[in-house]
N, C-alpha and C. Protein backbone atom coordinates (compact mmCIF):
# COMPACT_ATOMS: atom_id res chain seq x y z
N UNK A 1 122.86 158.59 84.89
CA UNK A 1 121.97 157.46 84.65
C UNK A 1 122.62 156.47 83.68
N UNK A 2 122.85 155.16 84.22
CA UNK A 2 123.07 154.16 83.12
C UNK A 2 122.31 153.76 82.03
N UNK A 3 122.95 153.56 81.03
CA UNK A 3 122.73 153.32 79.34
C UNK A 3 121.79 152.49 79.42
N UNK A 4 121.59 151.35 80.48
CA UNK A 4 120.51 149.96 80.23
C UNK A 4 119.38 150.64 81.21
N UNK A 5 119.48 151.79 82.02
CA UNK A 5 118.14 151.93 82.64
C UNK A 5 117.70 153.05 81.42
N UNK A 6 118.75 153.77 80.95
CA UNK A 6 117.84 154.91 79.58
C UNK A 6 117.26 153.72 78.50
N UNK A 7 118.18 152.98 78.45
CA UNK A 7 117.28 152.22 77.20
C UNK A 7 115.96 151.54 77.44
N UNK A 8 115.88 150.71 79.22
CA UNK A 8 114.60 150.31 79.28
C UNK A 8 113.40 151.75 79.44
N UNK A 9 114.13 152.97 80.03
CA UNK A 9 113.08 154.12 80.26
C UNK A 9 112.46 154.56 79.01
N UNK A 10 113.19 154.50 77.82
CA UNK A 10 112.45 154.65 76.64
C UNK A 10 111.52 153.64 76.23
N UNK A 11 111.82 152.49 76.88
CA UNK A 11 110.36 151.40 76.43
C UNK A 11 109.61 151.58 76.60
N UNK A 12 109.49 151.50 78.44
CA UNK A 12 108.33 151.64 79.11
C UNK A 12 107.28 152.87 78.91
N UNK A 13 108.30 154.10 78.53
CA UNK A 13 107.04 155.08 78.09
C UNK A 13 106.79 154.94 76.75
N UNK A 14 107.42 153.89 75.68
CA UNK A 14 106.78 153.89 74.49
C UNK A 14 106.02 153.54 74.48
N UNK A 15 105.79 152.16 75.33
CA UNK A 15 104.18 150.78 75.56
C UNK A 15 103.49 151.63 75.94
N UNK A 16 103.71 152.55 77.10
CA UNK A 16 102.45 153.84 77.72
C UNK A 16 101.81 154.09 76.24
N UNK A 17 102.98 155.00 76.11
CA UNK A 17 102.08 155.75 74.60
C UNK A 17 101.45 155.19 73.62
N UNK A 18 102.05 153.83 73.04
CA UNK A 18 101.22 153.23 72.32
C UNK A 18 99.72 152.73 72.62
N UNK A 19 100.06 151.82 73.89
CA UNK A 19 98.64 151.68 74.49
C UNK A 19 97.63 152.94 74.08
N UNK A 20 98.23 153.83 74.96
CA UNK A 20 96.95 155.08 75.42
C UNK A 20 96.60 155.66 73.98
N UNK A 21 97.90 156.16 72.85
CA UNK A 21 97.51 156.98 71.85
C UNK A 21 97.29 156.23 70.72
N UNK A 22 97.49 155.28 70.56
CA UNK A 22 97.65 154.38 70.03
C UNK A 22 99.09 154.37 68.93
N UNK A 23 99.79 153.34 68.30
CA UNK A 23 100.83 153.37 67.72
C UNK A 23 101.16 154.28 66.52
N UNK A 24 100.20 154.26 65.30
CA UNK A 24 100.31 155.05 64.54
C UNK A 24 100.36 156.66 64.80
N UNK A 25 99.99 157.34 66.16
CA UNK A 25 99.93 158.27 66.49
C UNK A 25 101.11 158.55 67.56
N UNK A 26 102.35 157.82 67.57
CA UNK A 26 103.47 158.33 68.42
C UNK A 26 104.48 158.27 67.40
N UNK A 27 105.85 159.31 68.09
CA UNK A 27 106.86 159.60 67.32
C UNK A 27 108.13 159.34 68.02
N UNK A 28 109.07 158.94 67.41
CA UNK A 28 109.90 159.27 68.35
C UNK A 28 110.35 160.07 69.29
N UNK A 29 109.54 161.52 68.35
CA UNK A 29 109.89 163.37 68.87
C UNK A 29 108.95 162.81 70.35
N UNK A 30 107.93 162.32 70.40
CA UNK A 30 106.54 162.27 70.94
C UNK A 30 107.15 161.66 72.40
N UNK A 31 108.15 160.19 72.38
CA UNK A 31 108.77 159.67 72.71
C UNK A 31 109.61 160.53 74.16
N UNK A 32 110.80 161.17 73.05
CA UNK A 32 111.75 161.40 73.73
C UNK A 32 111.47 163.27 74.59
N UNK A 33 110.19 163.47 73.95
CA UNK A 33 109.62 164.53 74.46
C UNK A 33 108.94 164.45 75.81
N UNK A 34 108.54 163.38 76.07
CA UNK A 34 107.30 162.59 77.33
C UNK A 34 108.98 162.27 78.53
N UNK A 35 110.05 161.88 77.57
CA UNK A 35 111.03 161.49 78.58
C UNK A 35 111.98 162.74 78.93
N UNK A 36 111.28 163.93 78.35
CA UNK A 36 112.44 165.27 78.42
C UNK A 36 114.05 164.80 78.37
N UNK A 37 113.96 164.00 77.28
CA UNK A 37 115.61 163.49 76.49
C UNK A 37 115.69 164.46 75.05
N UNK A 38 116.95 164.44 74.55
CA UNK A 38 116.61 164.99 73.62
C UNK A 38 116.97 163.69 72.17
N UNK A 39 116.10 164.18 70.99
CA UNK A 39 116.03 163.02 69.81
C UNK A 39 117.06 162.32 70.25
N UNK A 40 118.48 163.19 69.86
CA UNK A 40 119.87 162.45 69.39
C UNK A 40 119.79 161.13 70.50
N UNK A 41 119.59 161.48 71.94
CA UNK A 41 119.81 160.68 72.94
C UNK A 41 119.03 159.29 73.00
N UNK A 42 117.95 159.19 72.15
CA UNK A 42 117.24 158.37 72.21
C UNK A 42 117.66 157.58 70.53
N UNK A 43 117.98 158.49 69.88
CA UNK A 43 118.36 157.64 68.89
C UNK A 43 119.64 157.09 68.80
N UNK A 44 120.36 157.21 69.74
CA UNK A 44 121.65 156.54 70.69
C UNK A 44 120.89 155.37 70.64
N UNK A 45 120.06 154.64 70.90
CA UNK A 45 119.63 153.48 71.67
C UNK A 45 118.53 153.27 70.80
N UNK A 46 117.80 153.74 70.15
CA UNK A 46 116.68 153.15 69.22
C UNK A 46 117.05 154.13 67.65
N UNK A 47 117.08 153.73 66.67
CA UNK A 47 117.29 154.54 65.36
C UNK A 47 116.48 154.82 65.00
N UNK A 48 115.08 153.83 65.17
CA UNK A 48 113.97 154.88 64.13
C UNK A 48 112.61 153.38 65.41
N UNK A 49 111.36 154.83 65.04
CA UNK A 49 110.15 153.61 65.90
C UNK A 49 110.27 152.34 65.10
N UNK A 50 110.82 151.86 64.05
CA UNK A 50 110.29 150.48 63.89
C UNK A 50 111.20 149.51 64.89
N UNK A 51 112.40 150.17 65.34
CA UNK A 51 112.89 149.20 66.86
C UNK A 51 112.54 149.11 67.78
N UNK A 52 111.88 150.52 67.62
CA UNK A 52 110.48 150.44 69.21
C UNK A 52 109.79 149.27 69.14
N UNK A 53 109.10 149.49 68.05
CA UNK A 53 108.38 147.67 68.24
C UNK A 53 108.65 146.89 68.05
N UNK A 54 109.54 146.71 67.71
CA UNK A 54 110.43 145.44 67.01
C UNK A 54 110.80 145.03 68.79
N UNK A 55 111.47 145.87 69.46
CA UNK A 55 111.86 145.48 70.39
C UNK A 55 110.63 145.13 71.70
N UNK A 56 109.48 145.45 71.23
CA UNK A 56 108.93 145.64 72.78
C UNK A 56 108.13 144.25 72.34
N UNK A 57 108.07 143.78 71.04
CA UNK A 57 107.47 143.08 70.95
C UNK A 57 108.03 141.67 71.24
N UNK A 58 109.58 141.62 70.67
CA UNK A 58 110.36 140.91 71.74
C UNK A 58 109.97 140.67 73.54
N UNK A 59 109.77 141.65 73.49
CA UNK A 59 109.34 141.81 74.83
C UNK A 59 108.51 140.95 75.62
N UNK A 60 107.24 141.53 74.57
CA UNK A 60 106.15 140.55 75.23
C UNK A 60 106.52 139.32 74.74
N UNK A 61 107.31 138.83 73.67
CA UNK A 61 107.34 137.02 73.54
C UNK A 61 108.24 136.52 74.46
N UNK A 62 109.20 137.13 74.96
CA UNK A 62 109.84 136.63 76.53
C UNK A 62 108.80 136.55 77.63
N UNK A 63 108.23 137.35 77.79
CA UNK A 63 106.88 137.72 79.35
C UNK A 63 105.87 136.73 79.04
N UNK A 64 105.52 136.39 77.85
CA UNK A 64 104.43 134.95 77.45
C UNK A 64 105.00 133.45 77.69
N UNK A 65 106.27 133.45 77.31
CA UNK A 65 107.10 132.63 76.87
C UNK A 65 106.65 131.50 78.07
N UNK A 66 106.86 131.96 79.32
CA UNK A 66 106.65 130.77 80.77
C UNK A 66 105.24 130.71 80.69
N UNK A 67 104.37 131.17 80.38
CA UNK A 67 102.97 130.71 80.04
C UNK A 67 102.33 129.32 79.12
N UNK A 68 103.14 129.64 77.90
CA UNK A 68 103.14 128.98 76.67
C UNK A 68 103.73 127.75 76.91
N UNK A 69 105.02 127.60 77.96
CA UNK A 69 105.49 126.63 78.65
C UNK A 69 104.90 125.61 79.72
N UNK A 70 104.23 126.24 80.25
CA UNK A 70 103.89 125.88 81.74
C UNK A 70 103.25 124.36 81.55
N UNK A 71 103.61 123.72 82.11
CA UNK A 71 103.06 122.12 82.39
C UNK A 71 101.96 122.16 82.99
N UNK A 72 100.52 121.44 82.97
CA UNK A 72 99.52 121.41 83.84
C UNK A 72 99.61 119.56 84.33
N UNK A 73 98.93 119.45 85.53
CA UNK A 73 98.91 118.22 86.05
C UNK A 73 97.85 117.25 85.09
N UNK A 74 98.24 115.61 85.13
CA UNK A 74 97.48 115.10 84.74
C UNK A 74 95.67 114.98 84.58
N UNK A 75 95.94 115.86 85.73
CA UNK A 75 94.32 116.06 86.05
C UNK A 75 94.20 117.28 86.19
N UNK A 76 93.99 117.90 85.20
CA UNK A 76 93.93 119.69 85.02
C UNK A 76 92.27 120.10 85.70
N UNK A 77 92.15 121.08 86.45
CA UNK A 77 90.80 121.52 86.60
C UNK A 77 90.56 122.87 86.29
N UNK A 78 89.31 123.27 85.82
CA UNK A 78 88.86 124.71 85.81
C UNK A 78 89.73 125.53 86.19
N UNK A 79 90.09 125.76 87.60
CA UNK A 79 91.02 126.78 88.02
C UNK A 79 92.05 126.87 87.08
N UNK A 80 92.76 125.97 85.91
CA UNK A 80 94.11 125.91 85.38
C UNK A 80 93.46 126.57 84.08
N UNK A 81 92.22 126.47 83.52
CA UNK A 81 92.39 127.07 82.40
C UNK A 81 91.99 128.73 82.87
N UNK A 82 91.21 128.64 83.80
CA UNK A 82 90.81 129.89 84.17
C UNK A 82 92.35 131.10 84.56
N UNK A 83 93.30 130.55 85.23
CA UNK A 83 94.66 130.58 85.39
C UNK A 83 95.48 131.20 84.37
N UNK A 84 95.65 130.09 83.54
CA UNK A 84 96.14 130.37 82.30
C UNK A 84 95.82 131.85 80.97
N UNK A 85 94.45 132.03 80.85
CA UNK A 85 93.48 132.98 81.01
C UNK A 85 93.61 134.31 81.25
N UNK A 86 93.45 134.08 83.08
CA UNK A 86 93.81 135.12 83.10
C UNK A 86 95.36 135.66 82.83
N UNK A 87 96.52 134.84 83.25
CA UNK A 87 97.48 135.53 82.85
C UNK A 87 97.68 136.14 81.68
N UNK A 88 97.25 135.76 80.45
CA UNK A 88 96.98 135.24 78.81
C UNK A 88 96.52 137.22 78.89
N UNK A 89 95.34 137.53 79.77
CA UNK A 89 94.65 138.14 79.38
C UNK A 89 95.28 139.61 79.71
N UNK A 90 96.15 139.64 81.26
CA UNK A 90 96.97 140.25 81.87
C UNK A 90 97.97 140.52 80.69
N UNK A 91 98.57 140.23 80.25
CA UNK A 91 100.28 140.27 79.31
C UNK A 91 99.24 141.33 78.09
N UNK A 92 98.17 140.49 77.96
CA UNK A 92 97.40 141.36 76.68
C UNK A 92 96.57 142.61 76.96
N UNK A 93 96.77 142.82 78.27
CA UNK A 93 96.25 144.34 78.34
C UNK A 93 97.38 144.91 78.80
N UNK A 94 98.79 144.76 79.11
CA UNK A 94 99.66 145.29 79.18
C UNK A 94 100.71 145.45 77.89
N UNK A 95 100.42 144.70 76.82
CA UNK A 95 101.02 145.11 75.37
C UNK A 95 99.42 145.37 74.80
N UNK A 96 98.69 145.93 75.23
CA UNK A 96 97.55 145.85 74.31
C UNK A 96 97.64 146.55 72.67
N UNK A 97 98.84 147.63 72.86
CA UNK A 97 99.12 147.90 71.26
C UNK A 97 99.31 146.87 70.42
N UNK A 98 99.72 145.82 70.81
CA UNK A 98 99.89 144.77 69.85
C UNK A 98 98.57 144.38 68.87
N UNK A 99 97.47 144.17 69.97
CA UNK A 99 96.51 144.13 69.22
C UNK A 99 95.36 145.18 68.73
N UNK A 100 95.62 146.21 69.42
CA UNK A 100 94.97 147.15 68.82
C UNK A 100 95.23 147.72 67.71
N UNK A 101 96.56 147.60 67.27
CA UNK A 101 96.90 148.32 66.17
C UNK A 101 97.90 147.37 65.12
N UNK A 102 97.42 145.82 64.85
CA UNK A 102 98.30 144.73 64.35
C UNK A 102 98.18 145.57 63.15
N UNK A 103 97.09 145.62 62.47
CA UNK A 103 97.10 146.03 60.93
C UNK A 103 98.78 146.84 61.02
N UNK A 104 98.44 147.84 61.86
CA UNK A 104 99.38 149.02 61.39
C UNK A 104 100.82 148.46 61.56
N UNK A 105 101.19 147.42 62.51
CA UNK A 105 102.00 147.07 62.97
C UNK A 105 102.99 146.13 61.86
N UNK A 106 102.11 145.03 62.03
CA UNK A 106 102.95 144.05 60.50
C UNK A 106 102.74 144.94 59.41
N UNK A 107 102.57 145.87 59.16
CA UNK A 107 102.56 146.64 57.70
C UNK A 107 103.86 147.39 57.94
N UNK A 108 103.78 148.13 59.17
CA UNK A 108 105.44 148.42 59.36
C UNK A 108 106.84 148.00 59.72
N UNK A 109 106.34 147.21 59.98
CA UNK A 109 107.71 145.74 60.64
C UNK A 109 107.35 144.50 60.14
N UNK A 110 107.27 144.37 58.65
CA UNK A 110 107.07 142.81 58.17
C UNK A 110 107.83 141.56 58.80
N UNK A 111 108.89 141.86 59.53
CA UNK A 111 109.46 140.88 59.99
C UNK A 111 108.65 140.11 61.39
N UNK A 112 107.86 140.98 61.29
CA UNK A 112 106.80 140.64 63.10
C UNK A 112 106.21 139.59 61.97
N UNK A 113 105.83 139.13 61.38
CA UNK A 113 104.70 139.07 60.44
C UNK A 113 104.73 137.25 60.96
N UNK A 114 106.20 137.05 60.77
CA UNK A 114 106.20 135.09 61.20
C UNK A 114 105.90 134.97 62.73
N UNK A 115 106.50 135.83 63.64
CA UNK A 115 106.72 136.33 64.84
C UNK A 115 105.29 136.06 65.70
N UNK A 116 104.47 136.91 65.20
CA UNK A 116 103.46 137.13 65.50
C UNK A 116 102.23 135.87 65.19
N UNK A 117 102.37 135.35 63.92
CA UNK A 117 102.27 134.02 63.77
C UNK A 117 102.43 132.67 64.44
N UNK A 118 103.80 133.24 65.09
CA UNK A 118 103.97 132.19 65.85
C UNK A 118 103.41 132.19 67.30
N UNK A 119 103.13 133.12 67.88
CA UNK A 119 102.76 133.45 69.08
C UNK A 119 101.14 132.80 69.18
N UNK A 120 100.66 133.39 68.10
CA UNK A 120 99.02 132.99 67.71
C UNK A 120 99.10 131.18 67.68
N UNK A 121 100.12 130.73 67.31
CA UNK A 121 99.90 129.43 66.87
C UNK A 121 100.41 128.46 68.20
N UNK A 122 101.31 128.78 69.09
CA UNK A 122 101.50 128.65 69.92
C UNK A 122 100.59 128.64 71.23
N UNK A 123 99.61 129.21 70.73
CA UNK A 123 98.66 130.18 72.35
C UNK A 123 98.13 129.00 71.41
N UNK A 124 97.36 128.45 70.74
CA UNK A 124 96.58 127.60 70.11
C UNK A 124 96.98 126.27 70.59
N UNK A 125 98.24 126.28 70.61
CA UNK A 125 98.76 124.54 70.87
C UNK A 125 98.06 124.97 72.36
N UNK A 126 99.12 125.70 73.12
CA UNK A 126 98.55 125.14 74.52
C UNK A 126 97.10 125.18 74.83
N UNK A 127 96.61 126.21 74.69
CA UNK A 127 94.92 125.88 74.89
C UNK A 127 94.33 124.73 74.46
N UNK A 128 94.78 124.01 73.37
CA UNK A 128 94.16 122.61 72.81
C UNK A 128 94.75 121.54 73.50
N UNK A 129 95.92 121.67 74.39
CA UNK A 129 96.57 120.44 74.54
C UNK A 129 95.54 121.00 76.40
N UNK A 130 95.36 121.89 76.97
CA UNK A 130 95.00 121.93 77.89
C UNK A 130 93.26 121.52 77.59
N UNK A 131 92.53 121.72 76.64
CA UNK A 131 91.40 121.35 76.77
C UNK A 131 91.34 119.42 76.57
N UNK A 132 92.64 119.33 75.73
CA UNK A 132 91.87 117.20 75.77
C UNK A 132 92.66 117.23 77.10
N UNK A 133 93.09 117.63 78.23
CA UNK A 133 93.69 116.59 79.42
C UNK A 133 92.32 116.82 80.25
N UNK A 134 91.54 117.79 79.82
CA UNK A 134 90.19 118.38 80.59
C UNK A 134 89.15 117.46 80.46
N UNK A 135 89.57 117.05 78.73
CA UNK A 135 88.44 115.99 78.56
C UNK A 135 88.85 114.45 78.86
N UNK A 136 89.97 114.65 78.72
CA UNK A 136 90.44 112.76 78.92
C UNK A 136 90.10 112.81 80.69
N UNK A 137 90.23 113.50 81.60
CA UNK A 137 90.08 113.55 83.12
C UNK A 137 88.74 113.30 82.98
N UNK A 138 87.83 113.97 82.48
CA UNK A 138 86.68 113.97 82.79
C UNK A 138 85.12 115.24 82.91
N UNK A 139 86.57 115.68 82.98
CA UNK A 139 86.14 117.08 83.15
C UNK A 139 84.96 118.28 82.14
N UNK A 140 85.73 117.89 81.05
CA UNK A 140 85.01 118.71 79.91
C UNK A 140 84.61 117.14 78.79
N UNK A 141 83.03 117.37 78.49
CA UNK A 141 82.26 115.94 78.31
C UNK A 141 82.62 116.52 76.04
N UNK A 142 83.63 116.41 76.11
CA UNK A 142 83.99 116.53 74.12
C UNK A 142 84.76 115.26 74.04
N UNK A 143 84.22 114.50 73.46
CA UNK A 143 85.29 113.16 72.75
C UNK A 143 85.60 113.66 71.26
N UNK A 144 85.12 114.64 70.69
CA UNK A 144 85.66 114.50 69.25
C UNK A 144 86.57 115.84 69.06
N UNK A 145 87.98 115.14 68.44
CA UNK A 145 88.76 115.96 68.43
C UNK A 145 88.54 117.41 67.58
N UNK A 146 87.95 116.94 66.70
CA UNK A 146 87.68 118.34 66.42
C UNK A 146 86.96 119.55 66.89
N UNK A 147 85.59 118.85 67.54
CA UNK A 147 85.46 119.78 68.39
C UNK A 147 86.18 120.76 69.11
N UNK A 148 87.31 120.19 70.00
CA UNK A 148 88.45 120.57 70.75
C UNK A 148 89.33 121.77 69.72
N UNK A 149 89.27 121.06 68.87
CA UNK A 149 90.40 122.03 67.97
C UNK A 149 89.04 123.20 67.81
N UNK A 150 87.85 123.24 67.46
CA UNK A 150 87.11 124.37 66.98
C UNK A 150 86.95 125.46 68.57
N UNK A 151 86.91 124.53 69.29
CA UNK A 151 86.71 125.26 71.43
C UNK A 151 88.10 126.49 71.04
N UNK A 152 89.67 125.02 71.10
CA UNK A 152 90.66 126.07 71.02
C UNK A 152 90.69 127.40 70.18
N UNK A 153 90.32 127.23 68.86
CA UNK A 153 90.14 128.08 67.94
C UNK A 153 89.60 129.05 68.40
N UNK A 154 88.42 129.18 68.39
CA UNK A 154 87.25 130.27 68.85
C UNK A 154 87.84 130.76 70.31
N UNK A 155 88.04 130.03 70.87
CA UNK A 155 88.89 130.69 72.54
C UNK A 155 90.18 131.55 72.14
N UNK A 156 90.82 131.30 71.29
CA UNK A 156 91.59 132.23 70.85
C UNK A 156 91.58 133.37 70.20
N UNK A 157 90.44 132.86 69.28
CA UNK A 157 90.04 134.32 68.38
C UNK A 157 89.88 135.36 69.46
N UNK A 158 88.91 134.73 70.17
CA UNK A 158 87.81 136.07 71.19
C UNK A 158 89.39 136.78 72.13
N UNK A 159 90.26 135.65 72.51
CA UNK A 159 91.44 136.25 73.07
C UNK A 159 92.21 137.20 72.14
N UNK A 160 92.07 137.34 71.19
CA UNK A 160 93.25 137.89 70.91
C UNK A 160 92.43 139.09 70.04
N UNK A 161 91.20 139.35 69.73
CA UNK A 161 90.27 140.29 69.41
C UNK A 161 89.49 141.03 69.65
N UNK A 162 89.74 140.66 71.48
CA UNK A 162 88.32 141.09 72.40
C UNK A 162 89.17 142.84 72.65
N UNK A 163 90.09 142.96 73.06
CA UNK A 163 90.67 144.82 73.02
C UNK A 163 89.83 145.45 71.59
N UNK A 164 90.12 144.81 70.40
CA UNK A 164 89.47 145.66 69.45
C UNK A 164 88.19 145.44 69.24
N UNK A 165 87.47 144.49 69.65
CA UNK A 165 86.31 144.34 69.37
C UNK A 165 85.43 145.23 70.91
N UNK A 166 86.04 145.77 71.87
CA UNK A 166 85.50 145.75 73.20
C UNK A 166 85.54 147.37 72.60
N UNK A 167 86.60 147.78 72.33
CA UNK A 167 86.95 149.33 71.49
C UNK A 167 85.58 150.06 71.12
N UNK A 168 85.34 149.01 70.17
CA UNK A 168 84.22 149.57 68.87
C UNK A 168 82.80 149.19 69.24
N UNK A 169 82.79 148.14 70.49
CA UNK A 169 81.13 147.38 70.65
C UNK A 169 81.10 148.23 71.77
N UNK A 170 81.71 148.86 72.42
CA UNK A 170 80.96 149.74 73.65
C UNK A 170 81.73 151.38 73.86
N UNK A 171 82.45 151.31 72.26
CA UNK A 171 83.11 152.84 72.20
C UNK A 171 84.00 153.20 73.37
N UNK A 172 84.64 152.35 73.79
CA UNK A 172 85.66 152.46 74.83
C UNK A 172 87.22 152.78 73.91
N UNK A 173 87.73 153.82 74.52
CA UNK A 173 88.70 154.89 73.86
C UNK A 173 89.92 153.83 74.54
N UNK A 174 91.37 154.39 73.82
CA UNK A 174 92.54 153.70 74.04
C UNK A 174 92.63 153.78 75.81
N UNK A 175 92.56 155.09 76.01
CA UNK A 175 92.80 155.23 77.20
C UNK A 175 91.77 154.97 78.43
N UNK A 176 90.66 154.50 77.88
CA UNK A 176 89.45 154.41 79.19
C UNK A 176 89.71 152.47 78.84
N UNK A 177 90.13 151.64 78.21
CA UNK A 177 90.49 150.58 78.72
C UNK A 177 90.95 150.22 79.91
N UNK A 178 90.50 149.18 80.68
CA UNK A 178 90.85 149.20 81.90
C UNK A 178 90.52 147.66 82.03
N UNK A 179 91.19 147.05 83.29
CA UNK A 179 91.43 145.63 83.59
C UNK A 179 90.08 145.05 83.45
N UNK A 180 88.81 145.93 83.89
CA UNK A 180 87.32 145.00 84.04
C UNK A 180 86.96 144.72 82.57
N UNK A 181 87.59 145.53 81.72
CA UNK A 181 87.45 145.34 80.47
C UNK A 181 88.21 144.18 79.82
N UNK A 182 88.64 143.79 80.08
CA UNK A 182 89.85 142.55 80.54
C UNK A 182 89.23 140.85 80.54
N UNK A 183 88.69 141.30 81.59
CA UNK A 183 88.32 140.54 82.79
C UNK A 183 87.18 139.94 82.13
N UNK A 184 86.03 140.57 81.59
CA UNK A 184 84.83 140.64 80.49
C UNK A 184 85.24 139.58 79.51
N UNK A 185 86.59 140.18 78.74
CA UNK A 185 86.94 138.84 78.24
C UNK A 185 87.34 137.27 78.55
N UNK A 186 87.98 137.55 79.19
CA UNK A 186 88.17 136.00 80.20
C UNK A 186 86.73 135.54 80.44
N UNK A 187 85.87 136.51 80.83
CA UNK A 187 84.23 136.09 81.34
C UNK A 187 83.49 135.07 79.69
N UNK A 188 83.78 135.74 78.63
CA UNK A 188 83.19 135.50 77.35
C UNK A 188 84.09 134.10 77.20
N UNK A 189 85.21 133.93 77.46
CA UNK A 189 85.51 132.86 77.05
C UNK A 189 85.37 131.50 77.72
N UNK A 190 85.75 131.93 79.26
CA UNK A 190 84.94 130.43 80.04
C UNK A 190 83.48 130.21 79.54
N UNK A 191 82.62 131.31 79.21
CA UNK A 191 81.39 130.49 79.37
C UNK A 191 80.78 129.46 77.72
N UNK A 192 82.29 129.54 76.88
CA UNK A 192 82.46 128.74 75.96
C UNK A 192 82.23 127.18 76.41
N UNK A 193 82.71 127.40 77.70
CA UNK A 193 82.63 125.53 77.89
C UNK A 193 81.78 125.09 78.85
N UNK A 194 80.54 126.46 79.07
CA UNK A 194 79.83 125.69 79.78
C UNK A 194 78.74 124.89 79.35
N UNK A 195 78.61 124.27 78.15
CA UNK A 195 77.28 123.12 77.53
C UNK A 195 78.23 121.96 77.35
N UNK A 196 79.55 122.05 78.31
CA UNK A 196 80.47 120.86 78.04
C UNK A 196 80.80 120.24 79.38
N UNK A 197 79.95 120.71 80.64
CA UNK A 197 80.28 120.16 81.91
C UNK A 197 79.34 119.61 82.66
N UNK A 198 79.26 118.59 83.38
CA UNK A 198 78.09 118.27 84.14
C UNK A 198 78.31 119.12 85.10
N UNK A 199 76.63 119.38 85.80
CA UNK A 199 76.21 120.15 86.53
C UNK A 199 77.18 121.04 88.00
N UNK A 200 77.62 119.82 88.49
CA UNK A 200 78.79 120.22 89.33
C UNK A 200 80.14 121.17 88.98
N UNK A 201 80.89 120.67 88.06
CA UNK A 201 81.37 121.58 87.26
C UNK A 201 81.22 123.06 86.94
N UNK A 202 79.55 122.96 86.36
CA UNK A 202 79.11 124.40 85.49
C UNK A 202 78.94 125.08 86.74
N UNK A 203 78.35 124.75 87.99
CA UNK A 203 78.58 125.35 89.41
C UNK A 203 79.87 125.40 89.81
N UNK A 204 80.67 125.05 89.60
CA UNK A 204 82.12 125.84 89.60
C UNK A 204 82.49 127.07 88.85
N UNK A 205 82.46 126.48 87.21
CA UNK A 205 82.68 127.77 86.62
C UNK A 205 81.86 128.91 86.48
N UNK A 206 80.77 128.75 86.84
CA UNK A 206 79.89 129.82 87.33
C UNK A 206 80.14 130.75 87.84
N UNK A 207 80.68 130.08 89.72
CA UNK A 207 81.63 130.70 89.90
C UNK A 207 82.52 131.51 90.01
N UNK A 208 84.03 131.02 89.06
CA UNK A 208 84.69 131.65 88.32
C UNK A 208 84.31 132.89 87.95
N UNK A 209 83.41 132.72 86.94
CA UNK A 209 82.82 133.68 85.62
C UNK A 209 82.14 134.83 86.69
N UNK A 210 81.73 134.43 87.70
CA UNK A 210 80.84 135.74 88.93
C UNK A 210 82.02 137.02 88.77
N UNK A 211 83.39 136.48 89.03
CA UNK A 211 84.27 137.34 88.98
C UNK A 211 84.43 138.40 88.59
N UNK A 212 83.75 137.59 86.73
CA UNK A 212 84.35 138.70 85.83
C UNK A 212 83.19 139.43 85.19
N UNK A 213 81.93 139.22 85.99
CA UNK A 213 80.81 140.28 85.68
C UNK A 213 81.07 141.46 85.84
């Protein structure tokens, strides 16, 4: 077996484990035990878990990265934020250790600390620059910018809090998370903008939101 498929095989079952057991509760032993490798072999390629996350978290800021990018048309509609969303929401139930276990995380890898910062602040630009092309079109009835900035805000929080908050408000365990649980969130956050659409519209995102009942 080549060196770059052992090194990605140790990722992929680290994200497993973190997800499911959560982070503070895996080891490297835990690791290279799940991959029937032995330590030395894995510490060939990772020295200690704080490269585990150091690296996977790299990870997910490459896999976001064309998201955070993505251009929308002058005339953005529902479907684009809903879009956006869901992908947003997809990447975050597939690193969901990230947010399930941040405390533990920037306490052990301070260097995530700007990193992670930046990702948050980033997911903020684009959601705000996608909600005024919503409103300059027509689409979403907010002329005051701040408003917009408080929509983006709060659309982000619930994004990036809804795994731990979904955890503890309906006692759902690391491992009984699952995509509808997901999906729930995306549901909580479109219906942020529905006292911001005329009627036609809110019968669109309606819609939408049927999905994610």
């Amino acid at each position: 077996m080549s060196k770059f498929s052992t090194k990605q095989r140790i990722l992929d079952t680290t994200l497993v484990l973190f997800n499911t057991l959560g982070t503070p509760a895996v080891s490297t032993n835990h690791v290279a035990l799940e991959l029937d490798i032995s330590p030395g072999n894995l510490y060939y390629h990772y020295k200690n878990k704080d490269q585990l996350i150091e690296q996977l978290f790299i990870q997910y800021e490459q896999e976001l990265s064309p998201l955070l990018k993505q251009t929308f048309s002058e005339q953005p509609t529902i479907e684009d934020i809903w879009f956006f969303l869901h992908l947003g929401f997809e990447l975050a139930l597939q690193y969901r250790f990230i947010y399930q276990d941040t405390d533990y995380i920037i306490s052990k890898c301070p260097s995530l600390v700007p990193k992670f910062r930046r990702i948050l602040q980033k997911l903020n630009t684009a959601l705000l620059a996608l909600l005024k092309q919503l409103s300059l079109c027509g689409t979403l009835a907010v002329d005051s910018e701040t408003l917009l900035k408080d929509l983006s805000l709060t659309m982000l929080l619930i994004c990036t809090q809804w795994i731990s908050f979904k955890q503890h408000f309906s006692a759902t365990s690391k491992t009984g998370l699952t995509g509808d649980d997901l999906s729930q969130g995306v549901y909580q956050v479109l219906s942020l903008l529905l006292p911001y659409l005329d009627p036609p519209h809110q019968a669109h995102l309606n819609a939408l939101r049927e999905e994610y009942r």
